[in-house]
Protein backbone atom coordinates (compact mmCIF):
# COMPACT_ATOMS: atom_id res chain seq x y z
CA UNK A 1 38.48 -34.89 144.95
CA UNK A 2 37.27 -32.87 148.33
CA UNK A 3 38.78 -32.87 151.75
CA UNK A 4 36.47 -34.26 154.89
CA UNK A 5 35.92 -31.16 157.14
CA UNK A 6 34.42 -32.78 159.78
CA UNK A 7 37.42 -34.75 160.62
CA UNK A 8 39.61 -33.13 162.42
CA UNK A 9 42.05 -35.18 164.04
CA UNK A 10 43.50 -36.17 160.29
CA UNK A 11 43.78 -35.20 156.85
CA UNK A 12 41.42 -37.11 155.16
CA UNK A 13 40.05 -36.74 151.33
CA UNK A 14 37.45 -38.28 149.00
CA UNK A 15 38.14 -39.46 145.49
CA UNK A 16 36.00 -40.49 143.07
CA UNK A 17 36.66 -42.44 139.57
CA UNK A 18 34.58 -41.75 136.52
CA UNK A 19 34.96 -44.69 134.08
CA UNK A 20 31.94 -45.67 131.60
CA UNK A 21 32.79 -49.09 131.21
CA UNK A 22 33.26 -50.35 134.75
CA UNK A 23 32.31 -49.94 137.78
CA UNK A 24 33.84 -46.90 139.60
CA UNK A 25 35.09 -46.51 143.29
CA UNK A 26 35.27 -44.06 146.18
CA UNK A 27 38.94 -43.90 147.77
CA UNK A 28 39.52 -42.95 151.14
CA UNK A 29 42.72 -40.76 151.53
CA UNK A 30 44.83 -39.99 154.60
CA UNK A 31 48.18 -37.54 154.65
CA UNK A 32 50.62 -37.33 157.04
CA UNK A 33 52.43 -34.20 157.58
CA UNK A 34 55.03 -35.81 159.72
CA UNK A 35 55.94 -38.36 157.14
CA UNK A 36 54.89 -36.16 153.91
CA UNK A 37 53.28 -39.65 152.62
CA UNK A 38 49.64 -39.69 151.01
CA UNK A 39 47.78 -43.52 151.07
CA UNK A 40 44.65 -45.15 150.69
CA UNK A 41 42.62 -46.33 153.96
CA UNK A 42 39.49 -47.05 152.21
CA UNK A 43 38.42 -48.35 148.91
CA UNK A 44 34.63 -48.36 148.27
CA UNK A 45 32.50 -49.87 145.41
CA UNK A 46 30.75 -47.23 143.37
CA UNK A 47 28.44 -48.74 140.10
CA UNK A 48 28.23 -45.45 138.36
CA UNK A 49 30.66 -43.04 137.06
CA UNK A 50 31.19 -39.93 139.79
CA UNK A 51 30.78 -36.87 138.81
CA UNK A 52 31.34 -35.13 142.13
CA UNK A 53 31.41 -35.77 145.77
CA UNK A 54 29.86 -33.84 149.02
CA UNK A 55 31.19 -34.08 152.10
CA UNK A 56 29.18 -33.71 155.40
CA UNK A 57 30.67 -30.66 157.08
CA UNK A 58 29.63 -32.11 160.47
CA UNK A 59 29.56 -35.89 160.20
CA UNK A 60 33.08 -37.53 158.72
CA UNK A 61 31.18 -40.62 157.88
CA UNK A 62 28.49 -38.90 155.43
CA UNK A 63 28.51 -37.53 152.13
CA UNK A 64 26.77 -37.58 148.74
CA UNK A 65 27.96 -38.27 145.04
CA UNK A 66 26.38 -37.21 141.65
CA UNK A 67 26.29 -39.61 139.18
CA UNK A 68 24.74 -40.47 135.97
CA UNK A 69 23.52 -43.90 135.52
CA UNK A 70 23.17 -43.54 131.72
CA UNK A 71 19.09 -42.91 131.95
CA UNK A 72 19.07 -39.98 134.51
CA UNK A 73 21.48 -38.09 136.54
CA UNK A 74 21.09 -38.94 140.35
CA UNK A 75 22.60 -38.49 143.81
CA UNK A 76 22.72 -40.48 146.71
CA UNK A 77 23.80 -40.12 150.45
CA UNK A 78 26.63 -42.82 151.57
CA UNK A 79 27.47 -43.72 154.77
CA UNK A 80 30.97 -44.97 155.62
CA UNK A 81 31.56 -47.21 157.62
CA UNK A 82 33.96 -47.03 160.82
CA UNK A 83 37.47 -46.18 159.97
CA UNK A 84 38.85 -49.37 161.94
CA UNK A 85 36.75 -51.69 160.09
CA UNK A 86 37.92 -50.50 156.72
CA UNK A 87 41.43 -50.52 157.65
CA UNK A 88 41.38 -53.99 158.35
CA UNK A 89 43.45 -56.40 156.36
CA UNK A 90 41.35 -57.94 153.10
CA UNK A 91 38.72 -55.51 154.46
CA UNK A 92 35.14 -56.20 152.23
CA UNK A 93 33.85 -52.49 153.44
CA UNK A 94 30.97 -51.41 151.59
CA UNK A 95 29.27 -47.37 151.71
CA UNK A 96 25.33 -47.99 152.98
CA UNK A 97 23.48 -46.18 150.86
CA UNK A 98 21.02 -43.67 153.24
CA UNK A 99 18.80 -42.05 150.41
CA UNK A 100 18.62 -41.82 146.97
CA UNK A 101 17.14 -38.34 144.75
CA UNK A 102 16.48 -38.89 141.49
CA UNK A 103 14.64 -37.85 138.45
CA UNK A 104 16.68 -35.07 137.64
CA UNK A 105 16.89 -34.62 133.94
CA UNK A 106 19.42 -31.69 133.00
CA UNK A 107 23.39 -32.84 134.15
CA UNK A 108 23.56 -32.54 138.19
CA UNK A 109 26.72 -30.72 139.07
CA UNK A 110 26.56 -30.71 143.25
CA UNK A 111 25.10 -31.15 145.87
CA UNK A 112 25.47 -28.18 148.77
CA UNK A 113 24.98 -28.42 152.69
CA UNK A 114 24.09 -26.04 155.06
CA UNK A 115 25.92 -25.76 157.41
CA UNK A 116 24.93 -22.39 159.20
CA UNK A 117 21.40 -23.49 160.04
CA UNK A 118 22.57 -26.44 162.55
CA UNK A 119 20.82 -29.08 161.04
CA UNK A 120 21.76 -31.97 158.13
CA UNK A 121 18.07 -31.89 156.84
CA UNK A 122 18.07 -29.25 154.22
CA UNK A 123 20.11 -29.71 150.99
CA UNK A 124 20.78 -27.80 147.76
CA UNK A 125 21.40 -29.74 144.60
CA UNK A 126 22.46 -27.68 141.13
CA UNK A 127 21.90 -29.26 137.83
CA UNK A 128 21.83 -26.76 134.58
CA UNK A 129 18.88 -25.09 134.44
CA UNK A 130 18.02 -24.72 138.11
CA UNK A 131 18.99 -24.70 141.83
CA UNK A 132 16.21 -27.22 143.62
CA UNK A 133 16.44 -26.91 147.68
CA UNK A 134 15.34 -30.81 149.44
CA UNK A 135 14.50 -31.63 153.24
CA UNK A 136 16.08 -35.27 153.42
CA UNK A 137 15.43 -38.11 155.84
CA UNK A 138 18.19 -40.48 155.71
CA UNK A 139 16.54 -42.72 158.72
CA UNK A 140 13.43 -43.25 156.60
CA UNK A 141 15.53 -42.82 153.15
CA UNK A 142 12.91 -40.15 152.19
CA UNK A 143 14.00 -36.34 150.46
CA UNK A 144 10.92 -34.42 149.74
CA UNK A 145 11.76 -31.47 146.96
CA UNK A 146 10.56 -27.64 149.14
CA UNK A 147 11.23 -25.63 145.99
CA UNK A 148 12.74 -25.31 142.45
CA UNK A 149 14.93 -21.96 141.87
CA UNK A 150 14.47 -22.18 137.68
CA UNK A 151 17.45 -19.97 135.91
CA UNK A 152 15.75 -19.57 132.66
CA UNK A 153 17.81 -19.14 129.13
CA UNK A 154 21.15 -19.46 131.56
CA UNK A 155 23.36 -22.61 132.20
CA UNK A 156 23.93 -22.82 135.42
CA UNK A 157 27.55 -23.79 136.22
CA UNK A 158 27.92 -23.60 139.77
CA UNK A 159 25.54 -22.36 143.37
CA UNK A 160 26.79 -21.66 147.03
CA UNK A 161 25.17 -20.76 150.40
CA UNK A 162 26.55 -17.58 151.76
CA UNK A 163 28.66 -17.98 154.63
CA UNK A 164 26.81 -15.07 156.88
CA UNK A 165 23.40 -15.70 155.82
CA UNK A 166 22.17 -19.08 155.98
CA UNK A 167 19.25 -18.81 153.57
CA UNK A 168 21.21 -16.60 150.73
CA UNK A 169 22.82 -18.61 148.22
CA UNK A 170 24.82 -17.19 144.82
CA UNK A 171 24.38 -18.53 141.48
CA UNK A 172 26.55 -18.18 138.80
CA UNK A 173 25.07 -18.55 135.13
CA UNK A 174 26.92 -17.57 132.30
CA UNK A 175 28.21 -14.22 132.93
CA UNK A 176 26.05 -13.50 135.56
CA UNK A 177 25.75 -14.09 139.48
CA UNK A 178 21.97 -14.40 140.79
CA UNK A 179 20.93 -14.27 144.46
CA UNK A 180 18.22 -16.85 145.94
CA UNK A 181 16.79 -15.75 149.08
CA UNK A 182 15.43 -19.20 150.13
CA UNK A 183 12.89 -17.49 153.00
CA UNK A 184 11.14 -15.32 150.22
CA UNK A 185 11.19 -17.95 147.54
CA UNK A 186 12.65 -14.78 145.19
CA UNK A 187 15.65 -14.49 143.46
């Protein structure tokens, strides 16, 4: 579960199921504050288990899941589509799939924006072994890897940009936290 950011006229949140034997979903969910109510405004086929979601910070509409299709861990960028049309009665809605990065072979955990350097190209995503940064096209459904940040001998459980510096990101492994400094290519 994640909240959207970019939203900001309502409280909206993502929710992903992870069953193995059927086919998962992506639920929509709005809260009210003046009525204290939670409920669903948008129920999306998903085939594979979710593992974990991404919002767009800047774009409501966009966000990524990780997901394991039972050969190789992948993630993909989904586009939703207009809030009206899903809330529709006996609505059929269905995410577009923008771009799909695969051929990761360790367990993907996330996937991270940037959001300081003003653009929705650059992506991080974190699997166990390493932190791999991607320029993505979602017009032309292209990603193209820029570099692989390998943690060797540590399991890498979790990676975020720095707030204040837009090409510093943290990495915790184990019992330690690593620095990447993404202009150097050093950590």
């Amino acid at each position: 579960m994640t909240s959207v950011i970019a939203d900001t006229e309502r409280h909206l949140f993502l929710v992903g199921t992870m069953s193995l034997n059927s086919f998962n979903e992506v639920h929509l969910i709005q809260y009210s504050e003046e009525k204290n109510d939670v409920w669903c405004v948008g129920l999306y086929p998903h085939k594979h288990e979710i593992w974990s979601i991404s919002p767009c910070p800047s774009e409501k509409d966009l966000f990524f899941t990780v997901y394991n299709t039972g050969k190789e861990y992948k993630t993909s960028l989904w586009k939703m589509p207009p809030l009206e049309e899903t809330e529709k009665e006996n609505s059929s809605a269905k995410l577009e799939c923008l771009l799909t990065i695969e051929g990761h072979s360790d367990p993907l955990h996330n996937v991270l924006w940037n959001t300081k350097l003003g653009s929705l190209d650059r992506i991080l995503t974190v699997d166990n072994s390493s932190v791999k940064e991607w320029n993505i096209d979602s017009i032309s459904k292209k990603s193209e890897s820029i570099s692989t940040y390998s943690i060797l001998g540590n399991r890498v459980t979790c990676a975020k940009w720095d707030p204040h510096h837009p090409n510093l990101v943290a990495v915790a492994s184990r019992s330690k936290i690593q620095q990447i400094d993404l202009r150097t290519k050093k950590y």
